[in-house]
N, C-alpha and C. Protein backbone atom coordinates (compact mmCIF):
# COMPACT_ATOMS: atom_id res chain seq x y z
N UNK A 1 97.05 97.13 67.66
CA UNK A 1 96.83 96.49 68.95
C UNK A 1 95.94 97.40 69.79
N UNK A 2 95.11 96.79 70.51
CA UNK A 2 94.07 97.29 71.75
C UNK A 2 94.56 98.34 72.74
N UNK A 3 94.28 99.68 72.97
CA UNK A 3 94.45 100.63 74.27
C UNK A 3 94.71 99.44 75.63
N UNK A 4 95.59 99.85 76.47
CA UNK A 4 95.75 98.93 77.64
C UNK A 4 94.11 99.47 78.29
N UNK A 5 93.82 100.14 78.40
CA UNK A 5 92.54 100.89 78.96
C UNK A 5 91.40 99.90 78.37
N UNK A 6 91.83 99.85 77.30
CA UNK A 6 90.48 99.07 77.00
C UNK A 6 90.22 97.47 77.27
N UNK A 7 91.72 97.06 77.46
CA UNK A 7 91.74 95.38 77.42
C UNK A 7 91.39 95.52 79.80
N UNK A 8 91.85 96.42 80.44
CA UNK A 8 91.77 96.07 81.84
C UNK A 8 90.13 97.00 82.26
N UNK A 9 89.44 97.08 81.17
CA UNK A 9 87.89 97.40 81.68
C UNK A 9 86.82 96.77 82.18
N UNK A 10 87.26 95.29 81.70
CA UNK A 10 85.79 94.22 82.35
C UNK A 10 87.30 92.86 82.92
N UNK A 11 87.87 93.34 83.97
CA UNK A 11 88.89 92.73 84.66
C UNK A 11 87.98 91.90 86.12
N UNK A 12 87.51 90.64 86.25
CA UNK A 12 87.35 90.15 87.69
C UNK A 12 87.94 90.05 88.56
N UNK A 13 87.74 89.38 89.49
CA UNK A 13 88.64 89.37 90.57
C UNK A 13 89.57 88.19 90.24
N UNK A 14 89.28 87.47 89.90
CA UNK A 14 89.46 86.31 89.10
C UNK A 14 91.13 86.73 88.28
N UNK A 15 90.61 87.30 87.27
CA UNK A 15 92.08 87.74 86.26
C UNK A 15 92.42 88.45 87.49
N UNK A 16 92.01 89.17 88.05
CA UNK A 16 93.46 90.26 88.54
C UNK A 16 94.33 89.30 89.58
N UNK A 17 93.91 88.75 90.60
CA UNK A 17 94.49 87.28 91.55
C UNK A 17 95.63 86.95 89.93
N UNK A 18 95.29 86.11 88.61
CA UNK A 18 96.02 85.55 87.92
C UNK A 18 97.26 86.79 87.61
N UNK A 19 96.70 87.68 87.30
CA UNK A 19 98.43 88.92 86.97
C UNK A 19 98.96 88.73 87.92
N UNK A 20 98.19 89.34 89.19
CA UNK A 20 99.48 89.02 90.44
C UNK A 20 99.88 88.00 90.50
N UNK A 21 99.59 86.67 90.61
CA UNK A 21 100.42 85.64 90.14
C UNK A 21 101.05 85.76 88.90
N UNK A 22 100.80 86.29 88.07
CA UNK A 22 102.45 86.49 86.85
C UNK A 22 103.23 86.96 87.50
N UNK A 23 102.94 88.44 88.07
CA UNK A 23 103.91 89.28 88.28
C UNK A 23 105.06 88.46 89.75
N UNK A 24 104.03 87.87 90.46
CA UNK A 24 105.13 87.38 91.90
C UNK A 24 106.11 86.30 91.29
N UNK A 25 105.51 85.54 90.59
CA UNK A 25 106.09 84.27 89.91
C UNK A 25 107.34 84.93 88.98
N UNK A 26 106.91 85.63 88.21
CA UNK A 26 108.11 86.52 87.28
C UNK A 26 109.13 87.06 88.27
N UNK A 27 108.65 87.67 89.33
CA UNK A 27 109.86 88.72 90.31
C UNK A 27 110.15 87.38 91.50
N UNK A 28 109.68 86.56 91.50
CA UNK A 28 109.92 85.90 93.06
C UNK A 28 110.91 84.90 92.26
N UNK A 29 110.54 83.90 91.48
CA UNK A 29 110.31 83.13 90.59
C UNK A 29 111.32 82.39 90.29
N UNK A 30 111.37 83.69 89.08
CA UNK A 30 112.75 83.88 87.75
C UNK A 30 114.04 83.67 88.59
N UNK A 31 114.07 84.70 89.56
CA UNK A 31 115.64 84.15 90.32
C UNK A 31 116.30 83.05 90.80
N UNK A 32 114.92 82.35 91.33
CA UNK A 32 115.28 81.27 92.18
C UNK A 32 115.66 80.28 91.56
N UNK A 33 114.99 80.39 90.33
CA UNK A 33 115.11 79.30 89.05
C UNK A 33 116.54 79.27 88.67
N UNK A 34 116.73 80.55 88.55
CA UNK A 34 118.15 80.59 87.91
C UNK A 34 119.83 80.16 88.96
N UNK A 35 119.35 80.85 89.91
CA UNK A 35 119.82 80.01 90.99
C UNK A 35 119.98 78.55 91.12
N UNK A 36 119.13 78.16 91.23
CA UNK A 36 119.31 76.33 91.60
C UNK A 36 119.20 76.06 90.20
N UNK A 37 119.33 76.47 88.78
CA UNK A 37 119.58 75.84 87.40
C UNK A 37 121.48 76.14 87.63
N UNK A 38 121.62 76.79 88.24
CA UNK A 38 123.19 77.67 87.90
C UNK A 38 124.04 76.58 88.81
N UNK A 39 123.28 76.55 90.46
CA UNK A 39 124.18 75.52 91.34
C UNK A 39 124.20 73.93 91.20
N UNK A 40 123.02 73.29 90.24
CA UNK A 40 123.18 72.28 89.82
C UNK A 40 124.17 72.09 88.34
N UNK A 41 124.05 73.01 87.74
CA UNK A 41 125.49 72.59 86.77
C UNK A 41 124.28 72.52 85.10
N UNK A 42 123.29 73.13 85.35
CA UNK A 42 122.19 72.87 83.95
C UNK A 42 122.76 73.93 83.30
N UNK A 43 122.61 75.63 84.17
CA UNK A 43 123.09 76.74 82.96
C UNK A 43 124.38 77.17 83.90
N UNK A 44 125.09 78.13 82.74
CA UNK A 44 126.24 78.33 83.43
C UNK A 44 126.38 80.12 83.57
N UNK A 45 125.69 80.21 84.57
CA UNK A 45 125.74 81.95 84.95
C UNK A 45 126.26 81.93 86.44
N UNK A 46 127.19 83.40 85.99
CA UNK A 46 127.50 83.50 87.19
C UNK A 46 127.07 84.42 88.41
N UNK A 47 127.08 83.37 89.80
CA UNK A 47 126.28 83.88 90.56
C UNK A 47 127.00 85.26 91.56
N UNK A 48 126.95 86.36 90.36
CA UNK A 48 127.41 87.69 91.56
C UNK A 48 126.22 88.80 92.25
N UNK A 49 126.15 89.24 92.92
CA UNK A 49 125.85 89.91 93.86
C UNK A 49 124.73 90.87 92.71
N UNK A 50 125.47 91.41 91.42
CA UNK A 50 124.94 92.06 90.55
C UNK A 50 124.04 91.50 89.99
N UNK A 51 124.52 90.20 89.39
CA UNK A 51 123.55 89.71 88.66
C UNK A 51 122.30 88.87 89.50
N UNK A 52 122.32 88.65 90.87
CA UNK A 52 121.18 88.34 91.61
C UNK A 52 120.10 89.29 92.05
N UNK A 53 120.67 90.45 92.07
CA UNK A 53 119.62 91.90 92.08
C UNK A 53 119.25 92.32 90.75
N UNK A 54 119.43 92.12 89.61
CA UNK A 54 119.15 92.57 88.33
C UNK A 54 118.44 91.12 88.21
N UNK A 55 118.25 90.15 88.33
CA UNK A 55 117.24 89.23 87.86
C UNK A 55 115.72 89.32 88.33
N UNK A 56 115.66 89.92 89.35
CA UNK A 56 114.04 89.94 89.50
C UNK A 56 113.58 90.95 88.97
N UNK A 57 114.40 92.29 88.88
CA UNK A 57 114.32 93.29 88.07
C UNK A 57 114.11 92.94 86.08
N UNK A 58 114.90 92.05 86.38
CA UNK A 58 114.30 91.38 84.43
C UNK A 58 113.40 90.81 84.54
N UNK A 59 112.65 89.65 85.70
CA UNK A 59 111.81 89.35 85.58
C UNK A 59 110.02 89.94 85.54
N UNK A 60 110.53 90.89 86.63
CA UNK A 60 109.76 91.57 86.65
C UNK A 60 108.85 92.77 85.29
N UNK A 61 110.46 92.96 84.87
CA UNK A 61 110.25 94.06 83.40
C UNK A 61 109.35 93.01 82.33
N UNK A 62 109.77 91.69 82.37
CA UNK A 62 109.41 90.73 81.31
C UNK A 62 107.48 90.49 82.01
N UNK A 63 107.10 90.62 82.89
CA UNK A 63 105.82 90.27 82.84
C UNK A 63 104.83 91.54 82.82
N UNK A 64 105.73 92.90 82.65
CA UNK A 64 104.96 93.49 82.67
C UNK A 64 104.74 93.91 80.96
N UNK A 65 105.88 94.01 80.57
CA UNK A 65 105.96 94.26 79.18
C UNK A 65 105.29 93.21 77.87
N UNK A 66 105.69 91.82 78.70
CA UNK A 66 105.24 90.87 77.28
C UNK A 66 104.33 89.54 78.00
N UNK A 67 104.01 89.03 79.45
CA UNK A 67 103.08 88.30 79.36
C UNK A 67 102.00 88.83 79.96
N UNK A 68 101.63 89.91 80.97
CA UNK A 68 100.59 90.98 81.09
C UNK A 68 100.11 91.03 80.21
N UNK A 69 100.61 92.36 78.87
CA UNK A 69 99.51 92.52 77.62
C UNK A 69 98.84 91.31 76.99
N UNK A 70 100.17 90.08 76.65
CA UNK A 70 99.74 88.84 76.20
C UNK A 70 98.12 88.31 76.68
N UNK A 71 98.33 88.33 77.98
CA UNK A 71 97.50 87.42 79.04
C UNK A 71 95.84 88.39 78.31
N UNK A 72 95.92 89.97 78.41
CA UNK A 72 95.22 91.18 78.57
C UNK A 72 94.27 90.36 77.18
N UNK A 73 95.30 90.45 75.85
CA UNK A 73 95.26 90.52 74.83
C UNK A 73 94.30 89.23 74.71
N UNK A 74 94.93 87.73 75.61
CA UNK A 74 93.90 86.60 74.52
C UNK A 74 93.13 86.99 75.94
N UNK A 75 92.34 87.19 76.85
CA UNK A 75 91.36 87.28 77.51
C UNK A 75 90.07 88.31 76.80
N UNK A 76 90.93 89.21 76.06
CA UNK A 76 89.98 90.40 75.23
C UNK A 76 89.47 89.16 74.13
N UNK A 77 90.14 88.57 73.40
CA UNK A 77 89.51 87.54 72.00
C UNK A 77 88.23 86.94 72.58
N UNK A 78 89.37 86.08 73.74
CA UNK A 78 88.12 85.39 74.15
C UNK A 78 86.61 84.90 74.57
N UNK A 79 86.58 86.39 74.67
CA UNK A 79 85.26 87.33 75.51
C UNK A 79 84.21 87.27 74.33
């Protein structure tokens, strides 16, 4: 796989606007989702204090780790 260095070298303004939208959508996002999936009765998690501060924290870990490079990765093919 590609150096991160090498896939964020010919980055526009363009892609970088789109990460920050991963990343807000992943940390803003993910919770809220889970939230109103949890109070309508779709998934069944429970809503404590812990697990509402550790979800944007997963979300967050998840866009930096696996749809960032992803995103990095098919924008490098594409080119």
């Amino acid at each position: 796989m590609a150096h991160l260095s090498s896939l964020t070298q010919e980055l526009t303004k363009q892609d970088k606007r789109k990460i920050a939208t991963i990343v807000l959508v992943m940390t803003i996002g993910l919770p809220v989702y889970v939230v109103f999936m949890s109070f309508t009765g779709i998934i069944d998690v429970p809503m404590t204090p812990f697990f509402l501060g550790l979800t944007p924290i997963i979300g967050f870990v998840m866009s930096l780790l696996a749809i960032i490079p992803s995103y990095l990765l098919g924008n490098k093919m594409t080119l």
